[in-house]
N, C-alpha and C. Protein backbone atom coordinates (compact mmCIF):
# COMPACT_ATOMS: atom_id res chain seq x y z
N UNK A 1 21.34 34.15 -44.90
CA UNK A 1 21.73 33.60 -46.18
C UNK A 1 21.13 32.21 -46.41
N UNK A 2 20.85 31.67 -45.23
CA UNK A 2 20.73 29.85 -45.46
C UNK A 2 19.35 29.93 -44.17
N UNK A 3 18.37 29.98 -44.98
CA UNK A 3 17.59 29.86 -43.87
C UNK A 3 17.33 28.48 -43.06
N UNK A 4 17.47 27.06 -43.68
CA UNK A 4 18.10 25.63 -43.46
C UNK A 4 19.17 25.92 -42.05
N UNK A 5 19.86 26.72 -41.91
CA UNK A 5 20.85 27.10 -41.35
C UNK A 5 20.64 28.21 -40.09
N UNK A 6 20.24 29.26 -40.56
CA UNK A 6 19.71 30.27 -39.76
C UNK A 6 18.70 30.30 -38.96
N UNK A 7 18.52 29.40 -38.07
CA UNK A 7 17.10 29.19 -37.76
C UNK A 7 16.71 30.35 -36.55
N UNK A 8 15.79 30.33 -35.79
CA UNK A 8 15.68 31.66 -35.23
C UNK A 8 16.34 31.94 -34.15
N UNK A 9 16.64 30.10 -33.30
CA UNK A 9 17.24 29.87 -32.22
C UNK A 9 18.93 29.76 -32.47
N UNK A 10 19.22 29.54 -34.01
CA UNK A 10 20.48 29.96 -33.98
C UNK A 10 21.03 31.34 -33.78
N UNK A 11 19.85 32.19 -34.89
CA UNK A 11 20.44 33.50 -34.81
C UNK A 11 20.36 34.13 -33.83
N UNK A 12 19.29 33.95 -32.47
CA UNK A 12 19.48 34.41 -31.23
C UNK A 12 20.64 34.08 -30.19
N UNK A 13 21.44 32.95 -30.98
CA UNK A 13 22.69 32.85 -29.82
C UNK A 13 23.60 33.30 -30.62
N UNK A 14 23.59 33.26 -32.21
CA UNK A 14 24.05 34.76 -32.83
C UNK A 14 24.74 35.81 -31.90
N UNK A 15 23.65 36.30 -31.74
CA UNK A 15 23.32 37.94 -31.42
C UNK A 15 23.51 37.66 -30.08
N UNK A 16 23.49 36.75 -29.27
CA UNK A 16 24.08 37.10 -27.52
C UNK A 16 25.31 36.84 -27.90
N UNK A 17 25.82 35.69 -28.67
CA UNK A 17 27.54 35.46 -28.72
C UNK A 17 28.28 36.98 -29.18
N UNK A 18 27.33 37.94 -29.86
CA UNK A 18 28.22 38.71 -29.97
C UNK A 18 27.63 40.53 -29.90
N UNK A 19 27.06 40.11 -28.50
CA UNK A 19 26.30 41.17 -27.72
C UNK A 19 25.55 42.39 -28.70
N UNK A 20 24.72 41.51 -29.19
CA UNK A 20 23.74 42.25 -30.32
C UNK A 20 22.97 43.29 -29.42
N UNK A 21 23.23 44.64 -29.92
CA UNK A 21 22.23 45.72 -28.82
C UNK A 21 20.98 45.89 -29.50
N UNK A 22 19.92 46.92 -28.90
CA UNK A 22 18.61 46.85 -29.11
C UNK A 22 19.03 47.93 -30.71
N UNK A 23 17.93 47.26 -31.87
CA UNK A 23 18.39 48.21 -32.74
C UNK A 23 19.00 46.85 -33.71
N UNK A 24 19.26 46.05 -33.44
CA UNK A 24 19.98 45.30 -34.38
C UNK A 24 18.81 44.29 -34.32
N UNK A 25 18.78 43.56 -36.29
CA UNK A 25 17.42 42.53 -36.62
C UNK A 25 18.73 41.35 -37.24
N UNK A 26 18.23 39.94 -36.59
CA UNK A 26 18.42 39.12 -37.60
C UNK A 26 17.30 38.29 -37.97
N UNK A 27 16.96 38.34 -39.09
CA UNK A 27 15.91 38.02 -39.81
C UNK A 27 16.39 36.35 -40.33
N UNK A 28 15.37 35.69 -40.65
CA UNK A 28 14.82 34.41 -41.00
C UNK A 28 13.65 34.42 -41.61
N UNK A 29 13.37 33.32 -42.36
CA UNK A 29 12.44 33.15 -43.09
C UNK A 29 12.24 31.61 -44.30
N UNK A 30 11.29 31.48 -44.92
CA UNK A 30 11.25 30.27 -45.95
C UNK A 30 12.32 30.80 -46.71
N UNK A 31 13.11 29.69 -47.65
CA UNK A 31 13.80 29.94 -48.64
C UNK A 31 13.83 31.22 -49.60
N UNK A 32 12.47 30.85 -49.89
CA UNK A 32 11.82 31.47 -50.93
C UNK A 32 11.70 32.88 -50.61
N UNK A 33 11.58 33.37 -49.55
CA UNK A 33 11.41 34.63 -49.02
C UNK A 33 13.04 34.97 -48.78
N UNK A 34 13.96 34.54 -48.29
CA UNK A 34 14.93 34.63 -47.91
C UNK A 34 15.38 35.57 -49.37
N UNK A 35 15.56 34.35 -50.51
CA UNK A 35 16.20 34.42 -51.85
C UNK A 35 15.34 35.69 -52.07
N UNK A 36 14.20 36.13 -52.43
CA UNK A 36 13.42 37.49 -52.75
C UNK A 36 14.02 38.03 -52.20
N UNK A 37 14.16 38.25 -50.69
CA UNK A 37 14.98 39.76 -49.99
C UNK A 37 16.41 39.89 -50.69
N UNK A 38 17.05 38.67 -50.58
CA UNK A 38 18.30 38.57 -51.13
C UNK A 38 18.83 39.74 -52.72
N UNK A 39 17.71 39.05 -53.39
CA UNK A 39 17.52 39.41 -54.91
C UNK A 39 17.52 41.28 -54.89
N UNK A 40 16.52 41.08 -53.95
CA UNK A 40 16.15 43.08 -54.15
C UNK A 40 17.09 43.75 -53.41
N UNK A 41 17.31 43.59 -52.68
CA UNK A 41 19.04 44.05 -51.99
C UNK A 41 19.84 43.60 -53.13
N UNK A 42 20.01 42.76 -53.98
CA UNK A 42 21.38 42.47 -54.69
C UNK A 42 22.53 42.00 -54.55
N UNK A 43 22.06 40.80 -53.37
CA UNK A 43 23.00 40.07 -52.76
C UNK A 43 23.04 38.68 -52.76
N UNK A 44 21.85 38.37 -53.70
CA UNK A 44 21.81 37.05 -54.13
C UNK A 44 22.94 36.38 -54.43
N UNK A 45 23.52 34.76 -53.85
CA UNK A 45 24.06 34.17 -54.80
C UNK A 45 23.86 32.89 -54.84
N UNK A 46 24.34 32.12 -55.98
CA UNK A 46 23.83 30.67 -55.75
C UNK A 46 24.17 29.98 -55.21
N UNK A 47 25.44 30.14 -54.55
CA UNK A 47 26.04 29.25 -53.45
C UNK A 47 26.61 30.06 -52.52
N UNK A 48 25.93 29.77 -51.12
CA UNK A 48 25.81 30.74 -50.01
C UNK A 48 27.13 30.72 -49.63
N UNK A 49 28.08 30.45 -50.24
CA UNK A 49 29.52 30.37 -49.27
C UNK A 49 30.10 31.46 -50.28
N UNK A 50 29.22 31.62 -51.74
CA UNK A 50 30.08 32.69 -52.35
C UNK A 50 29.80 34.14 -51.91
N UNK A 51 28.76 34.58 -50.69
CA UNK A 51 27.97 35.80 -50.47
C UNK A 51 29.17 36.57 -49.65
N UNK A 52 28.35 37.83 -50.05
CA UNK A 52 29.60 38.83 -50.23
C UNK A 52 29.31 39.44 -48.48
N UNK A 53 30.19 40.06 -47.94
CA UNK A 53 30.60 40.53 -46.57
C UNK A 53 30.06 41.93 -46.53
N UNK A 54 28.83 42.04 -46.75
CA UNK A 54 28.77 43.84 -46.96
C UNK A 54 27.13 43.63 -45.97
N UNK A 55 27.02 44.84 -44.75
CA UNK A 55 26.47 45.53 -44.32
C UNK A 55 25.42 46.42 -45.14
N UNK A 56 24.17 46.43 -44.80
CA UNK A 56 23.05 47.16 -45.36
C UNK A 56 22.77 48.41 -44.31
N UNK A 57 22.79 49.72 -44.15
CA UNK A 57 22.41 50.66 -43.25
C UNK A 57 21.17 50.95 -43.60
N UNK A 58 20.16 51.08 -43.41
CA UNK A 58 19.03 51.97 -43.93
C UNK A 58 18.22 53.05 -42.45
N UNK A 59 17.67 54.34 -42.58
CA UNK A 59 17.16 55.30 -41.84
C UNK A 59 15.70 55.19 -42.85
N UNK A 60 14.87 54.57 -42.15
CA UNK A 60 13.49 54.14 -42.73
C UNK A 60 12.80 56.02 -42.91
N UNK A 61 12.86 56.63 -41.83
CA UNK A 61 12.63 57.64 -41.50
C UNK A 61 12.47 58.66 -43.35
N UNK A 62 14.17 58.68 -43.35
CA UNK A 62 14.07 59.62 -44.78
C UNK A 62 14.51 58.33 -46.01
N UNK A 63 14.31 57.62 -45.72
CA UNK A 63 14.71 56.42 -46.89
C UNK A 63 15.87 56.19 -47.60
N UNK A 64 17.26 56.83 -46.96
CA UNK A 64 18.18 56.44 -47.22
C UNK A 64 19.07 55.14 -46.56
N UNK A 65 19.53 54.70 -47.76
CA UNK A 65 20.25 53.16 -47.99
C UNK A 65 21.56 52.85 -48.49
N UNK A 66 21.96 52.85 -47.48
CA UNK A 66 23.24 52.59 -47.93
C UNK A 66 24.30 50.86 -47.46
N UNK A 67 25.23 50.78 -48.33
CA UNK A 67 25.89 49.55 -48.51
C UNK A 67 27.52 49.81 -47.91
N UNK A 68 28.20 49.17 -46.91
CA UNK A 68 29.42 49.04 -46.38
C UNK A 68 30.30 47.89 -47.09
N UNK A 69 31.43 47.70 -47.05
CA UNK A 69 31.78 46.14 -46.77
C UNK A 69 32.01 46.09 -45.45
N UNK A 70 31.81 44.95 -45.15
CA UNK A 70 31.68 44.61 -43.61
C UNK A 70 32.81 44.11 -42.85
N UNK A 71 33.99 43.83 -43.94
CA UNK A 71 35.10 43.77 -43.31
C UNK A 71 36.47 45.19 -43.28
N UNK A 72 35.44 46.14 -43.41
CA UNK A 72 35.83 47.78 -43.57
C UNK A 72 36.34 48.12 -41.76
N UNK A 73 37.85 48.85 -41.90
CA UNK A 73 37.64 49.47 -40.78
C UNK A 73 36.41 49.78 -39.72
N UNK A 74 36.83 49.56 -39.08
CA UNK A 74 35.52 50.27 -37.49
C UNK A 74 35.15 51.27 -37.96
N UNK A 75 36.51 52.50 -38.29
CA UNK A 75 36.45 53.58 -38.48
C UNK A 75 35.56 53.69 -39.74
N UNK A 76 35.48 53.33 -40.75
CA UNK A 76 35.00 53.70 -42.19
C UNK A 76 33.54 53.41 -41.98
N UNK A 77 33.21 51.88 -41.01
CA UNK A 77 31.86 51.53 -41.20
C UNK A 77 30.79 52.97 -39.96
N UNK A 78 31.75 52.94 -39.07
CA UNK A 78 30.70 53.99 -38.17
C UNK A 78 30.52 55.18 -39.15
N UNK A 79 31.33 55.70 -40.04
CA UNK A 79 31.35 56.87 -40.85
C UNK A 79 30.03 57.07 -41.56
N UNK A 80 29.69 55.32 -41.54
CA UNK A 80 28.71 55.34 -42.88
C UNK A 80 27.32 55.17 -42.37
N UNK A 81 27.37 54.20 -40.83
CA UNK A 81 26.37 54.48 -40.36
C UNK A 81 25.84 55.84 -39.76
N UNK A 82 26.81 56.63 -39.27
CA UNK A 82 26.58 58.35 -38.85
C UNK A 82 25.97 59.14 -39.89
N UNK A 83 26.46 58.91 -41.16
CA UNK A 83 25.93 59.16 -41.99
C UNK A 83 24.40 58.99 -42.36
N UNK A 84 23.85 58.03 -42.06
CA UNK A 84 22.91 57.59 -42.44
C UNK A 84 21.87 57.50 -41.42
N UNK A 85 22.32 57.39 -39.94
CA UNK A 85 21.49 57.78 -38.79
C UNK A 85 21.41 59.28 -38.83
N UNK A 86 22.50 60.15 -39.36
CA UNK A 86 21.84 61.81 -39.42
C UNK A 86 21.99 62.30 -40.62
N UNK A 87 20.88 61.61 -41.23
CA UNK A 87 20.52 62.12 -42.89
C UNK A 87 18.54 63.07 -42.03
N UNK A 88 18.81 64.38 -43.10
CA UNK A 88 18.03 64.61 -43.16
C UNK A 88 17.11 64.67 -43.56
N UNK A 89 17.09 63.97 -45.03
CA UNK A 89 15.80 63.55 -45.70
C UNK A 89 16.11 64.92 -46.88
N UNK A 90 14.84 64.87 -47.87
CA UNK A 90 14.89 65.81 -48.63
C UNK A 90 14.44 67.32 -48.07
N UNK A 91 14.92 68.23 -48.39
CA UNK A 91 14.51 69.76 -47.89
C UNK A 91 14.32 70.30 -48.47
């Protein structure tokens, strides 16, 4: 959200503080790039403390994308990633 903030060495003690497994990205970048990803996902906001708590799943494979809230049951969010790790694409 705050790339000022997110720097790469933060988000790597991130991801050990909270035993990030292989498979999981935290991304960084210039502002400017940050706010673009932000925008096309649809998660832009203008003040980073107002950004919303929601999880992005995507299976690059068959190109489905899907959106959680991230403060969703365990249960509801694995539902959605299962979902989306065994999508079969179009047939």
């Amino acid at each position: 959200m705050d790339p000022t903030v997110d720097t790469p060495n933060e988000l790597k003690a991130f991801s050990k503080k909270f035993h990030a497994r292989p498979g999981w990205y935290f991304l960084t970048g210039s502002k400017e790039n940050v706010d673009f990803i932000l925008k096309k996902l649809g998660q832009y906001v203008e003040e980073k403390n107002d950004h919303y708590n929601i999880v992005i799943v995507g299976n690059d494979r068959t190109g489905l994308w899907k959106k959680a809230f991230g403060l969703a049951k365990s249960e509801e969010l694995i539902k959605v990633v299962d979902s989306v790790l065994n999508d079969q694409g179009e047939k």
